[in-house]
Protein backbone atom coordinates (compact mmCIF):
# COMPACT_ATOMS: atom_id res chain seq x y z
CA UNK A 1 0.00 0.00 0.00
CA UNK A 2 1.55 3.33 -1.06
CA UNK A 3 1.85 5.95 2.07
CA UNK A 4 -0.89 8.01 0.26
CA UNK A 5 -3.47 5.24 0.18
CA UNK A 6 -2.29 4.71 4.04
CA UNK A 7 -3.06 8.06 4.47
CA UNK A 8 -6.39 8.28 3.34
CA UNK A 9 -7.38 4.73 4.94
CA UNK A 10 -6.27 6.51 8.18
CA UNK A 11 -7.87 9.38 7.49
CA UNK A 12 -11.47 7.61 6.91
CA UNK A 13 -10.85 6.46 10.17
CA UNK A 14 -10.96 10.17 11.92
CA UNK A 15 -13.68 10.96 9.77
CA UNK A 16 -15.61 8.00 11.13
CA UNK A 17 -14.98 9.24 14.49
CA UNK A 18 -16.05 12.25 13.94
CA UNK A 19 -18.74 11.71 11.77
CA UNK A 20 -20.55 9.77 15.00
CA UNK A 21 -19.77 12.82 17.46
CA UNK A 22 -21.82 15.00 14.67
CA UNK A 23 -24.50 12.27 14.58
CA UNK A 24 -24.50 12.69 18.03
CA UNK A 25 -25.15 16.37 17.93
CA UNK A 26 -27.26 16.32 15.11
CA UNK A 27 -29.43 13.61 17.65
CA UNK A 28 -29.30 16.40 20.78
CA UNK A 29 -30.80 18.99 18.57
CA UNK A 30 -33.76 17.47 17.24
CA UNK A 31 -35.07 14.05 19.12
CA UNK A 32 -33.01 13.69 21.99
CA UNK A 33 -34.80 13.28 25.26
CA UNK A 34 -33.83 15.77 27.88
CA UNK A 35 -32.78 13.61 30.81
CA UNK A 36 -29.86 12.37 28.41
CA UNK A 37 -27.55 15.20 28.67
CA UNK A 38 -25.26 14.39 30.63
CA UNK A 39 -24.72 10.63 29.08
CA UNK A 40 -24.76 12.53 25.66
CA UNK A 41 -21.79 14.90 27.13
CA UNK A 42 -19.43 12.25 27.95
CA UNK A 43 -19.89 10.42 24.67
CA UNK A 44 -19.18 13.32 22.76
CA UNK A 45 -16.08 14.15 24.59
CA UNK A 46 -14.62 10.91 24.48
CA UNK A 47 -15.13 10.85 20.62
CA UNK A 48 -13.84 14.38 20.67
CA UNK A 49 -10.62 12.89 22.60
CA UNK A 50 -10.51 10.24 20.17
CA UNK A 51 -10.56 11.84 17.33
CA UNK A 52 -7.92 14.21 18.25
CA UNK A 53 -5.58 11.64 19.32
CA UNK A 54 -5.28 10.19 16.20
CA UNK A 55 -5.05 13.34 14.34
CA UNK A 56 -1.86 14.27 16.57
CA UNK A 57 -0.55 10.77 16.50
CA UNK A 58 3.11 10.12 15.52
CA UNK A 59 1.47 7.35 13.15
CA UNK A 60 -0.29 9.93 11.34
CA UNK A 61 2.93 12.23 11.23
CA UNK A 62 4.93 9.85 9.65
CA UNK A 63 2.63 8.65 7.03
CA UNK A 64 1.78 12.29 6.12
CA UNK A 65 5.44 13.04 5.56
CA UNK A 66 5.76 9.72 3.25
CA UNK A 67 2.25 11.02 1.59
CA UNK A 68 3.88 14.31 0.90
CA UNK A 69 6.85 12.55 -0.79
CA UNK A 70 4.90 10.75 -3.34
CA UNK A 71 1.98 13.50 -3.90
CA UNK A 72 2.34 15.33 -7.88
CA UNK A 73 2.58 18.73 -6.97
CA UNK A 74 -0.41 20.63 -8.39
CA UNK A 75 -2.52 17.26 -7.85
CA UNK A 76 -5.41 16.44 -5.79
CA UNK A 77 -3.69 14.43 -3.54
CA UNK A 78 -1.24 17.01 -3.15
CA UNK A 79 -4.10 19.45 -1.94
CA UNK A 80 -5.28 16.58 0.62
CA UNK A 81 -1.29 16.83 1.89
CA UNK A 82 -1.66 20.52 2.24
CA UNK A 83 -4.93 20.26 4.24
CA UNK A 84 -3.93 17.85 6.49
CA UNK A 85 -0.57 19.41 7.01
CA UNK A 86 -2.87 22.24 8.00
CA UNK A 87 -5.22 20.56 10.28
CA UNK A 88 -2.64 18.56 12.13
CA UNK A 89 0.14 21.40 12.88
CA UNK A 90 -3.66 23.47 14.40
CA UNK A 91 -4.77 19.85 16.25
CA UNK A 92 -1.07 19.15 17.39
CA UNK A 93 -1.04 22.90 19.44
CA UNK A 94 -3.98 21.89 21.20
CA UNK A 95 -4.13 19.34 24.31
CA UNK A 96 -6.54 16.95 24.05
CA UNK A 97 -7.30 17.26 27.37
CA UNK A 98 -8.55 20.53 26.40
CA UNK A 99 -10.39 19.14 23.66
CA UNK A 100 -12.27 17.11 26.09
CA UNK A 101 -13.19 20.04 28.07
CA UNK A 102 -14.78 21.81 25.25
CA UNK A 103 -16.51 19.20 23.87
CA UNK A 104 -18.62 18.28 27.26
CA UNK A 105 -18.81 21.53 27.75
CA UNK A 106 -20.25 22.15 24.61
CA UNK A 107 -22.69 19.03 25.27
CA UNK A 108 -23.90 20.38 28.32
CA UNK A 109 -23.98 24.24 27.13
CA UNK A 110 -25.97 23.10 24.55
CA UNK A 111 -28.95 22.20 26.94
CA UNK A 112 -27.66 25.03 29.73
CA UNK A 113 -28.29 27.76 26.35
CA UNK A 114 -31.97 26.52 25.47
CA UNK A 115 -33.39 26.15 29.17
CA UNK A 116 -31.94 29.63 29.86
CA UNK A 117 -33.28 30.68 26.52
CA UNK A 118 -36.82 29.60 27.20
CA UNK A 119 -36.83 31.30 30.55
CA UNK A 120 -35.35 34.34 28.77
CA UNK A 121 -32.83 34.50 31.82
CA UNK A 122 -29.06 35.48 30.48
CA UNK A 123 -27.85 34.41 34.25
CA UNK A 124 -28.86 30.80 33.69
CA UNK A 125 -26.38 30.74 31.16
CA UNK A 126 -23.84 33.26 31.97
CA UNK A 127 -21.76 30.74 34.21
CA UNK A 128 -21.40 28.16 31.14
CA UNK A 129 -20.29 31.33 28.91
CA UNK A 130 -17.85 32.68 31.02
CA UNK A 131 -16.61 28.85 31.47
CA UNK A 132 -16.27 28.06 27.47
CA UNK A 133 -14.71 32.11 26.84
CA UNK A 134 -12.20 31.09 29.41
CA UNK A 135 -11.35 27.42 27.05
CA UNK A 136 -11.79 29.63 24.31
CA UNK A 137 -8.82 31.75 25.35
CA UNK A 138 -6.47 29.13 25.84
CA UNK A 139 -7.47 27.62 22.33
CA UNK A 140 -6.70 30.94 20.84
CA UNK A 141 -3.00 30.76 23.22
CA UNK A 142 -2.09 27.61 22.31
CA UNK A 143 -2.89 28.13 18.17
CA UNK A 144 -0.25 31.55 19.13
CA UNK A 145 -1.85 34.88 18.71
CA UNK A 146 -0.91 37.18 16.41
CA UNK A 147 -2.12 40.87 16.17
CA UNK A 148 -5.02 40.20 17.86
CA UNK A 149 -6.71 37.10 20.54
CA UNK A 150 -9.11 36.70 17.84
CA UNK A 151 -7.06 36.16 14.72
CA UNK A 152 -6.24 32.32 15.63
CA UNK A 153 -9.92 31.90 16.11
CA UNK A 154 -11.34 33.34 13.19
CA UNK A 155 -8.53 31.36 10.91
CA UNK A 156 -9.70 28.16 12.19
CA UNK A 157 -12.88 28.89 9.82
CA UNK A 158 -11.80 31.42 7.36
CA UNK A 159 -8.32 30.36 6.59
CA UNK A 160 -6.00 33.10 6.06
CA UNK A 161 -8.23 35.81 7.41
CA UNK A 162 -8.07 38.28 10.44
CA UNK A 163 -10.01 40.38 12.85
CA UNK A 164 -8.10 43.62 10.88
CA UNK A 165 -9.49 41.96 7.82
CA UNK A 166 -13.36 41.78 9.29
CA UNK A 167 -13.10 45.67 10.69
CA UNK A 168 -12.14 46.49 6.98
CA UNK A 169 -14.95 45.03 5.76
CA UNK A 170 -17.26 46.34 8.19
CA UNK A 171 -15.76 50.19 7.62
CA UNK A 172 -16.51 49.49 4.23
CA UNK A 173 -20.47 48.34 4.12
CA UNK A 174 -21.55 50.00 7.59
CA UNK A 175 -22.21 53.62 6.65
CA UNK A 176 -23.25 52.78 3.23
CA UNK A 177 -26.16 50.69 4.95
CA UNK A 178 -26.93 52.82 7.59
CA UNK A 179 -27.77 55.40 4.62
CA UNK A 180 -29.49 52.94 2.65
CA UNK A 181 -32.14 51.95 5.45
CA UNK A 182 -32.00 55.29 6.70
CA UNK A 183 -33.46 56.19 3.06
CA UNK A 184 -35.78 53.51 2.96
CA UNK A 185 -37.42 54.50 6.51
CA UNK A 186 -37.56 57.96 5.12
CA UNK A 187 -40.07 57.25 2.48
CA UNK A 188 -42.88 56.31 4.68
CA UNK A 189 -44.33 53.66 2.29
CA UNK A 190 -43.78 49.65 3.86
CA UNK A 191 -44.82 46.61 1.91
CA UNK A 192 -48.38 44.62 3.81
CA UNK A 193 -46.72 42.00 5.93
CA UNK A 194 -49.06 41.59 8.47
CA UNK A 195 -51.09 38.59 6.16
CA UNK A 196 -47.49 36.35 6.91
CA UNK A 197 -48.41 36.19 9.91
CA UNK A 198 -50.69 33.39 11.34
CA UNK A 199 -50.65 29.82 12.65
CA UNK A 200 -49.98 27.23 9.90
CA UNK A 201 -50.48 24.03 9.72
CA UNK A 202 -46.99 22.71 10.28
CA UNK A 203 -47.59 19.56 7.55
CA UNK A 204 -48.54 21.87 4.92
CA UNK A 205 -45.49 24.16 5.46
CA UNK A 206 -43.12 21.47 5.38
CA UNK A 207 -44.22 19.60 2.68
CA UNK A 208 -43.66 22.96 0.60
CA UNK A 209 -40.22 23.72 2.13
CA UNK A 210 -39.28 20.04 0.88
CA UNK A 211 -40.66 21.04 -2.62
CA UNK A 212 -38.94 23.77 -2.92
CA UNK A 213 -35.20 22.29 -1.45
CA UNK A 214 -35.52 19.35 -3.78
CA UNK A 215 -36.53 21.61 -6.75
CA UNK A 216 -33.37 24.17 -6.09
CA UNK A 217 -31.31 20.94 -6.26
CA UNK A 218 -31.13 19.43 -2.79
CA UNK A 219 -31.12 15.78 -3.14
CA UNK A 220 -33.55 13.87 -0.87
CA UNK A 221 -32.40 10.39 -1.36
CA UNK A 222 -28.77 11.76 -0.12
CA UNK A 223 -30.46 13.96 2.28
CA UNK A 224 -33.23 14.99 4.58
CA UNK A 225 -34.95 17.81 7.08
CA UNK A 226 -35.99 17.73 10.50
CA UNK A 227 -37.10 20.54 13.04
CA UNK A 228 -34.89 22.22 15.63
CA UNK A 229 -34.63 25.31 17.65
CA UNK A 230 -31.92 27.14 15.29
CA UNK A 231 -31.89 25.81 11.91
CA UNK A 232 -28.77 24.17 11.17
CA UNK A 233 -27.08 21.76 8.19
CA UNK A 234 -24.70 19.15 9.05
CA UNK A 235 -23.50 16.11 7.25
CA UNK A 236 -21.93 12.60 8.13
CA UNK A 237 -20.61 11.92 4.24
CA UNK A 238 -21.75 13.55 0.87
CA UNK A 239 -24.50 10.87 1.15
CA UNK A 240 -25.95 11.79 4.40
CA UNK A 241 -26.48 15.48 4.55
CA UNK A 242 -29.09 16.80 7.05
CA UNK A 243 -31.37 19.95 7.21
CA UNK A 244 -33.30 21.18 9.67
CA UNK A 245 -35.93 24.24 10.05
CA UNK A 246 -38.47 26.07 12.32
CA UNK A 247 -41.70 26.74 12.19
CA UNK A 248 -42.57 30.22 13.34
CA UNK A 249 -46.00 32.63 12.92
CA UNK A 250 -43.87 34.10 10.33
CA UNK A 251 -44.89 31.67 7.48
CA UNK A 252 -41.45 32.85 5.64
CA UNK A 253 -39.07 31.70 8.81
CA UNK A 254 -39.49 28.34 7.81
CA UNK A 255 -39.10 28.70 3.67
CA UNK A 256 -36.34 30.72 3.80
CA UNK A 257 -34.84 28.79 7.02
CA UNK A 258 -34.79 25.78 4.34
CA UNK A 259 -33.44 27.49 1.12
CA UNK A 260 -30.82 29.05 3.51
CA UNK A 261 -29.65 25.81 5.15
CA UNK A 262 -30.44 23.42 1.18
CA UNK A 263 -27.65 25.67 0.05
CA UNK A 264 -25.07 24.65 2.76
CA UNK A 265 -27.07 20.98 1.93
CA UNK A 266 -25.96 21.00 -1.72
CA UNK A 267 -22.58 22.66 -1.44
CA UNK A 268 -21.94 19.01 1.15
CA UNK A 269 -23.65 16.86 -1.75
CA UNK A 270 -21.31 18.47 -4.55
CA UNK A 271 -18.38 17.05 -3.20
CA UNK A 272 -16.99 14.05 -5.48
CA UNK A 273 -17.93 11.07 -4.14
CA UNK A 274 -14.10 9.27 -4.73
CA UNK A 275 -12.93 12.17 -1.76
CA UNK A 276 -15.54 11.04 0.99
CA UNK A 277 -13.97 10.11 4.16
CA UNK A 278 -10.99 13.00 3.96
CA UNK A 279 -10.57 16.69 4.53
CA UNK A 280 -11.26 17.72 0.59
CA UNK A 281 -15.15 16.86 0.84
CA UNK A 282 -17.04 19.51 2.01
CA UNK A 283 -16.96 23.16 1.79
CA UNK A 284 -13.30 25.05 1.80
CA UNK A 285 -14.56 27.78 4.56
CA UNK A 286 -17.35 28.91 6.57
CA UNK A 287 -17.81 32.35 4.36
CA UNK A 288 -17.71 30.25 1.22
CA UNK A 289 -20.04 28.28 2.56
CA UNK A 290 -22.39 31.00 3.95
CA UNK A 291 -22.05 32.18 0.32
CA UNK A 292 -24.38 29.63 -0.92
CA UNK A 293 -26.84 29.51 1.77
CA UNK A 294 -27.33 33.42 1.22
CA UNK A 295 -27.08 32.97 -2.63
CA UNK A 296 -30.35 30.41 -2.76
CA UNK A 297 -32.40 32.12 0.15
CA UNK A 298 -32.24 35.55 -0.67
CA UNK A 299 -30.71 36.38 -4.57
CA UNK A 300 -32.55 32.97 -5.46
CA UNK A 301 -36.02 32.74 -2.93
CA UNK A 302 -36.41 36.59 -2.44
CA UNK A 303 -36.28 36.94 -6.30
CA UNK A 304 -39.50 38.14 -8.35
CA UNK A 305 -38.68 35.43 -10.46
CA UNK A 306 -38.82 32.26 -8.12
CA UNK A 307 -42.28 33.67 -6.98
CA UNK A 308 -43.62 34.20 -10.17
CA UNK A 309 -43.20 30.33 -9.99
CA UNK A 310 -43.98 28.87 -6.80
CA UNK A 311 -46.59 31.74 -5.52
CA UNK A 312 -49.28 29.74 -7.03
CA UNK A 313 -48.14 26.56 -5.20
CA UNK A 314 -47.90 28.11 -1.55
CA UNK A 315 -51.12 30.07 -2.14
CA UNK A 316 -52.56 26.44 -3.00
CA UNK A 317 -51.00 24.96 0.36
CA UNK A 318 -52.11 28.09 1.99
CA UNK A 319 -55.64 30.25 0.56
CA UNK A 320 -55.00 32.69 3.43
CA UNK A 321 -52.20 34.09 1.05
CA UNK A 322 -54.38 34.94 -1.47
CA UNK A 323 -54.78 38.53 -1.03
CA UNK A 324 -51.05 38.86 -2.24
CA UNK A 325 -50.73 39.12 -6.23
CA UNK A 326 -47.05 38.55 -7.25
CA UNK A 327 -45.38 42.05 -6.86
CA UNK A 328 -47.25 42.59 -3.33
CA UNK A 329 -45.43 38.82 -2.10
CA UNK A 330 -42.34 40.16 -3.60
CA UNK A 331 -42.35 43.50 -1.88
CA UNK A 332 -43.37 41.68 1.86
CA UNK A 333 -40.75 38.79 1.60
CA UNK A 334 -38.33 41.81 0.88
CA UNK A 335 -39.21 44.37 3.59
CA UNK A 336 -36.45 46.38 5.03
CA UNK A 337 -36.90 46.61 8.70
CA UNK A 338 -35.18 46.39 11.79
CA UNK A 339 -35.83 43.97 13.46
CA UNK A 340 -34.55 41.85 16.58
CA UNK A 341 -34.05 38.50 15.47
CA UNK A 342 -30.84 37.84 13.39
CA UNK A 343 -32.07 34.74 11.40
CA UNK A 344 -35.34 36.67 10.31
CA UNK A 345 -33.54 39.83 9.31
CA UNK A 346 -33.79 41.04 5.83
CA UNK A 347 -30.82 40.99 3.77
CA UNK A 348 -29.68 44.41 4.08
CA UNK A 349 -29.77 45.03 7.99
CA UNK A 350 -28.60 41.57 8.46
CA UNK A 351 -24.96 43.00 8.32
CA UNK A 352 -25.54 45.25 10.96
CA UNK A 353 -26.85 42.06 13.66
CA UNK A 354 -23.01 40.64 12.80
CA UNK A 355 -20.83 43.37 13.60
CA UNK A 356 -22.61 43.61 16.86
CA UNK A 357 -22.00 39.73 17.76
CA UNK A 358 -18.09 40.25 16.41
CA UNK A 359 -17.86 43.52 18.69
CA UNK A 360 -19.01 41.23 21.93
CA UNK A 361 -17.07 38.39 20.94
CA UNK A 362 -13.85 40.98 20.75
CA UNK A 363 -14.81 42.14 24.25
CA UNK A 364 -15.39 39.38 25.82
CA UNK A 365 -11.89 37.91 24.93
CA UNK A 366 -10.40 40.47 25.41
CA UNK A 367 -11.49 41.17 28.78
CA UNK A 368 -12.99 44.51 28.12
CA UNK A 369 -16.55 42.87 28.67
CA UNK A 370 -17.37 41.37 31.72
CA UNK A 371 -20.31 38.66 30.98
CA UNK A 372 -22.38 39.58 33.34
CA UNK A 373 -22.32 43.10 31.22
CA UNK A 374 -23.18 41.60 28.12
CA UNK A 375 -27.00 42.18 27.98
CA UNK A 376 -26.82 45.59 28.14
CA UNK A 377 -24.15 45.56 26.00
CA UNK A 378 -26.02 43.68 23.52
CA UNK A 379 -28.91 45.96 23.78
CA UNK A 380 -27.23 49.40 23.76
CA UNK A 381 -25.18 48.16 20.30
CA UNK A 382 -28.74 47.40 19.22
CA UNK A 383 -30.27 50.56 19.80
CA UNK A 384 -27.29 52.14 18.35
CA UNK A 385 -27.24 50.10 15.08
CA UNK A 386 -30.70 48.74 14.52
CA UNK A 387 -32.79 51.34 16.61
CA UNK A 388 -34.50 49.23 18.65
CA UNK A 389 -33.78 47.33 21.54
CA UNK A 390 -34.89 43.74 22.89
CA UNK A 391 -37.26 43.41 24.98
CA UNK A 392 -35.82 40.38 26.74
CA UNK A 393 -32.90 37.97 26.70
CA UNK A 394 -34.51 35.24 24.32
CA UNK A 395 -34.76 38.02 22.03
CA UNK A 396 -31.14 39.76 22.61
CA UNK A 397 -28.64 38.10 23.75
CA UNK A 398 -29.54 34.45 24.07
CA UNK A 399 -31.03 33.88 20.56
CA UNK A 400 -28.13 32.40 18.82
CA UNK A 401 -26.49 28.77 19.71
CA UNK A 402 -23.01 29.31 18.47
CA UNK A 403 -21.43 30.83 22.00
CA UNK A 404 -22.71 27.23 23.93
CA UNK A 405 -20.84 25.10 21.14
CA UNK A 406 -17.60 27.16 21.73
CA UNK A 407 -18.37 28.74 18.39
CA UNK A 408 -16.28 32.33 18.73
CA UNK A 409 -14.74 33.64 15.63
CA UNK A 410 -17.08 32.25 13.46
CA UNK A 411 -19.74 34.83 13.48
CA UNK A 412 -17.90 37.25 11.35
CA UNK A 413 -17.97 34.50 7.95
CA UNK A 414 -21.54 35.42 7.41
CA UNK A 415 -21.41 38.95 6.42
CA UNK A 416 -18.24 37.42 4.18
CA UNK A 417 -20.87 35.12 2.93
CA UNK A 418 -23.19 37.80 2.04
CA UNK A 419 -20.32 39.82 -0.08
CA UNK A 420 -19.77 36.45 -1.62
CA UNK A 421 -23.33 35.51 -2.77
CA UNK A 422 -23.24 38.88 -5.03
CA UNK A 423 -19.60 38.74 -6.14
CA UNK A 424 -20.68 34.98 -7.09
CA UNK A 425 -23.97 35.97 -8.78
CA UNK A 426 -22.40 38.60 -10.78
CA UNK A 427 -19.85 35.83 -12.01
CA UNK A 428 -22.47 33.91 -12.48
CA UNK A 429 -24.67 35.74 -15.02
CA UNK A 430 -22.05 36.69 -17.51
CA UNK A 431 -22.62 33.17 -18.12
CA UNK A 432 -26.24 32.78 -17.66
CA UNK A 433 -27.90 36.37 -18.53
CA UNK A 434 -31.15 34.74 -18.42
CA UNK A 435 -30.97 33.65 -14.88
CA UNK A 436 -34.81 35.75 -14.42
CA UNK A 437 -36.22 33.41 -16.97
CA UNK A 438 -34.86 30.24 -16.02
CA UNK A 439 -36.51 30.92 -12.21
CA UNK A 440 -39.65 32.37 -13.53
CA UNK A 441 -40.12 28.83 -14.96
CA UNK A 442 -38.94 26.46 -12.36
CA UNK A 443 -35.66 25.58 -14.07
CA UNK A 444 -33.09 25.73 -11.89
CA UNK A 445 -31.08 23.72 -13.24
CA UNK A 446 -28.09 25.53 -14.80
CA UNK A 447 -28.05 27.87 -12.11
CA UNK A 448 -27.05 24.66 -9.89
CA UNK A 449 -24.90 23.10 -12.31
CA UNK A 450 -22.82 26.07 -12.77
CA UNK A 451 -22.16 26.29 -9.09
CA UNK A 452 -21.68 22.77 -8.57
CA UNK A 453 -18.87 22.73 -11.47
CA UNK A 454 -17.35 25.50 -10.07
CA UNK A 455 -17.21 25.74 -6.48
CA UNK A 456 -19.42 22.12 -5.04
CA UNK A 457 -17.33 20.13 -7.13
CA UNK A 458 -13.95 21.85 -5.96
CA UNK A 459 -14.57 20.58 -1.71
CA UNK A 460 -11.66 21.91 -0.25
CA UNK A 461 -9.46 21.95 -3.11
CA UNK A 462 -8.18 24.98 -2.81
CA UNK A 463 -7.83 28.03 -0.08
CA UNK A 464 -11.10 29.93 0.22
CA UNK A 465 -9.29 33.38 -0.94
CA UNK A 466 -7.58 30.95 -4.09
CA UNK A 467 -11.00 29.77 -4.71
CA UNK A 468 -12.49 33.04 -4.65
CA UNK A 469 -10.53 34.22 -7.33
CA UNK A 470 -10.92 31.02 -9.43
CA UNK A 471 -14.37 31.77 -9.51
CA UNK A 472 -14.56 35.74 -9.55
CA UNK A 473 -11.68 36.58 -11.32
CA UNK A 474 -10.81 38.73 -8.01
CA UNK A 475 -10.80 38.51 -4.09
CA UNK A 476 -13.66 39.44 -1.77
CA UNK A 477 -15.11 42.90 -2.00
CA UNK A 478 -18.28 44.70 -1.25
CA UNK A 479 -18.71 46.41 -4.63
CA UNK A 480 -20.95 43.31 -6.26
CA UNK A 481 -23.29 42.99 -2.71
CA UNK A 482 -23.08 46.99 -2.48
CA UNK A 483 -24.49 47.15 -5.69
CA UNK A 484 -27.04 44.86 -5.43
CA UNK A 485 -28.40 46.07 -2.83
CA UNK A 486 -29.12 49.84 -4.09
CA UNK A 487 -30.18 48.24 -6.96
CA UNK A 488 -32.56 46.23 -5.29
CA UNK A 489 -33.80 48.44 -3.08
CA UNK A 490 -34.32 51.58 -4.68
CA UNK A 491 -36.42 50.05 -7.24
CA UNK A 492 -38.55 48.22 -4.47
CA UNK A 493 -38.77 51.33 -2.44
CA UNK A 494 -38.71 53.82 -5.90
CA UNK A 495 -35.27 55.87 -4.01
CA UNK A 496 -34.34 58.48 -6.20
């Protein structure tokens, strides 16, 4: 057996490991009974240990320095090399001991986060915070910090990329937003949402979510949805990829919840089957990755176009809708307003609910935000971005998962995703103009195929920013998203 076939075989190993701690956490978010925390906690962390141990094995060392060897440069195998040389040299700084920790606490946190969030009491949770910011810290230490405690983080999901790097970005697109809405509130004139709002019948709902996921491309035989608390996609191979959604009063949480999370869904089924089992399946980077959950819900499902198609269809599912004609649907499902809850936020002020969670995150690491501070934080940066302020914790601070999973640094990825969807889209109709028509109709075909050939099909290939390039002709920028938004917007709203 040559050292690169040894490699792999080892390889499918970890990913077998870990592929049962995500089952695992996949199970705790959607059917798990309560009273099995604690048992669920100490299997994950043992499989976390696991796993870990055999990435930072001497076995695996050694064969990746054979692999290396024999790899073509320029060759797929000599991208797997790179990625694992990557992986191990971040797996080898961290103790697994300290892997442990964070993965029962992250078990436990989990349940901790919802309890506290369904008694809308931050102080439930606050111990378990400060606990994971604390493991979070030494993570960031051991990986070495460079300009910033946050830079080590953030790589670890957006290779190559930097807290300097997010403030840049948020410079850029904050003022021009802030003008934007502030034009939009000036005209006075709001699109008739208050008809999305009801109690519907939860069978109905999903069986159009799952008609409209499997006509966008997601493939059910490889994949299917469930319900949890915050939407999510994970996957245990490019054959078992797994949605879930919520249903909410809004009738639009859950259809857009499942376009946004069928786009993570199909950028995990794109992956060439002949690289399941190692680092290259999958997406390259969480912004990539947001880039396609944020292309299909809101370029794709908030278009004109996709309603002229399937309006008919959820008005059938749903006669209450009726009083909408096509551009009135378009105009609600598009409404600009500031609102509290991130996930429901409309494309353009959705920005503005990320630089508030990176701002917190920044604080809280670097000690310039005690937690017990952090709901008023939350709630001043609210009033001072958004204009409103929660009304409660389940509605501020406590809404989002990520913080009980030990999930700090990633936050920042999704406004890259959202720059990404446009710069993407605009690459993508100089080769399909007709992109209007093609949606209008149901075909959305080509509009999948071209992103599957280009960026599914790649897995982790290449580095997100080398990917980016391959597939713009340039790196990340706001111009494209920028753009589409006045566009959008001012003819919605008729701006001058």
């Amino acid at each position: 057996m040559s050292a690169l076939q040894a490699l792999k075989t080892k390889l499918a190993d970890i990913n077998a490991l870990e592929a049962a701690g995500a089952v695992l956490d996949w199970d705790q978010q959607t059917y798990m009974p309560p009273k099995a925390v604690e048992a669920r906690a100490r299997h994950a962390s043992v499989l976390g240990r696991l796993a870990h141990e055999m990435w930072t094995s001497d076995e695996l060392q050694t064969l990746l320095g054979r692999a290396e060897a024999e790899a073509e440069p320029g060759s797929v195998d000599a991208a797997l090399v790179r990625i694992v040389r990557r992986e191990t040299s971040l797996k080898t700084k961290i103790p697994a001991q300290l892997v442990e920790r964070k993965a029962q606490l992250a078990a436990l946190g989990h349940e901790v986060w919802v309890e506290a969030r369904a008694a809308s009491d931050f102080g439930k949770f606050a111990p378990t915070l400060a606990e994971m910011v604390d493991i979070v810290r030494e993570e960031a230490n051991c990986l070495g910090v460079g300009d910033s405690i946050y830079d080590p983080l953030l790589d670890q999901y957006e290779e190559g990329s930097t807290a300097a790097d997010v403030r840049t970005m948020f410079e850029t697109i904050k003022q021009p937003t802030v003008d934007l809405v502030r034009a939009i509130r000036e005209t006075n004139t709001q699109p008739d949402t208050g008809r999305l709002i009801g109690e519907w019948d939860q069978g109905r709902a999903s069986e159009f979510t799952l008609k409209v996921v499997q006509a966008i491309g997601f493939d059910l035989q490889r994949g299917r949805q469930d319900v949890a608390p915050h939407p999510f996609c994970t996957n245990f191979s490019v054959n078992d990829v797994r949605l879930t959604t919520r249903f909410k009063p809004y009738i639009g949480s859950a259809i857009f919840g499942s376009l946004h999370e069928a786009g993570h869904g199909m950028y995990e089924q794109g992956s060439p089957e002949e690289w399941d089992g190692t680092p290259l399946a999958g997406g390259v980077s969480l912004g990539v990755h947001e880039s396609q959950s944020r292309l299909w819900e809101n370029i794709v499902g908030r278009s004109r176009a996709f309603w002229e198609h399937f309006l008919p269809s959820l008005q059938g599912s749903f006669p209450e809708l009726d009083h909408y004609n096509l551009d009135s649907f378009y105009a609600a499902v598009n409404k600009v307003e500031p609102s509290l809850i991130r996930v429901e936020a409309d494309e353009l002020t959705y920005n503005l609910h990320i630089l508030l969670r990176f701002e917190i995150e920044l604080g809280m690491l670097e000690g310039t935000l005690a937690i017990k501070d952090l709901p008023e934080a939350w709630n001043e940066k609210m009033r001072e971005y958004l204009g409103i302020v929660p009304p409660n914790d389940a509605q501020g601070c406590l809404q989002d998962v990520h913080w009980s999973g030990g999930s700090i640094g990633y936050f920042p990825t999704y406004s890259m995703g959202n720059l990404l969807s446009y710069q993407i889209w605009a690459r993508l109709q100089q080769d399909i103009p007709n992109t209007d028509d093609l949606m209008a109709k149901g075909h959305f075909a080509p509009i999948f195929e071209w992103l599957r050939e280009r960026i599914y099909a790649q897995g982790s290939r290449y580095t997100p920013k080398d990917l980016v390039v391959r597939v713009t002709g340039k790196p990340m920028g706001a111009d494209d998203w920028m753009s589409g938004m006045k566009s959008k917007y001012s003819a919605l709203y008729r701006l001058a």
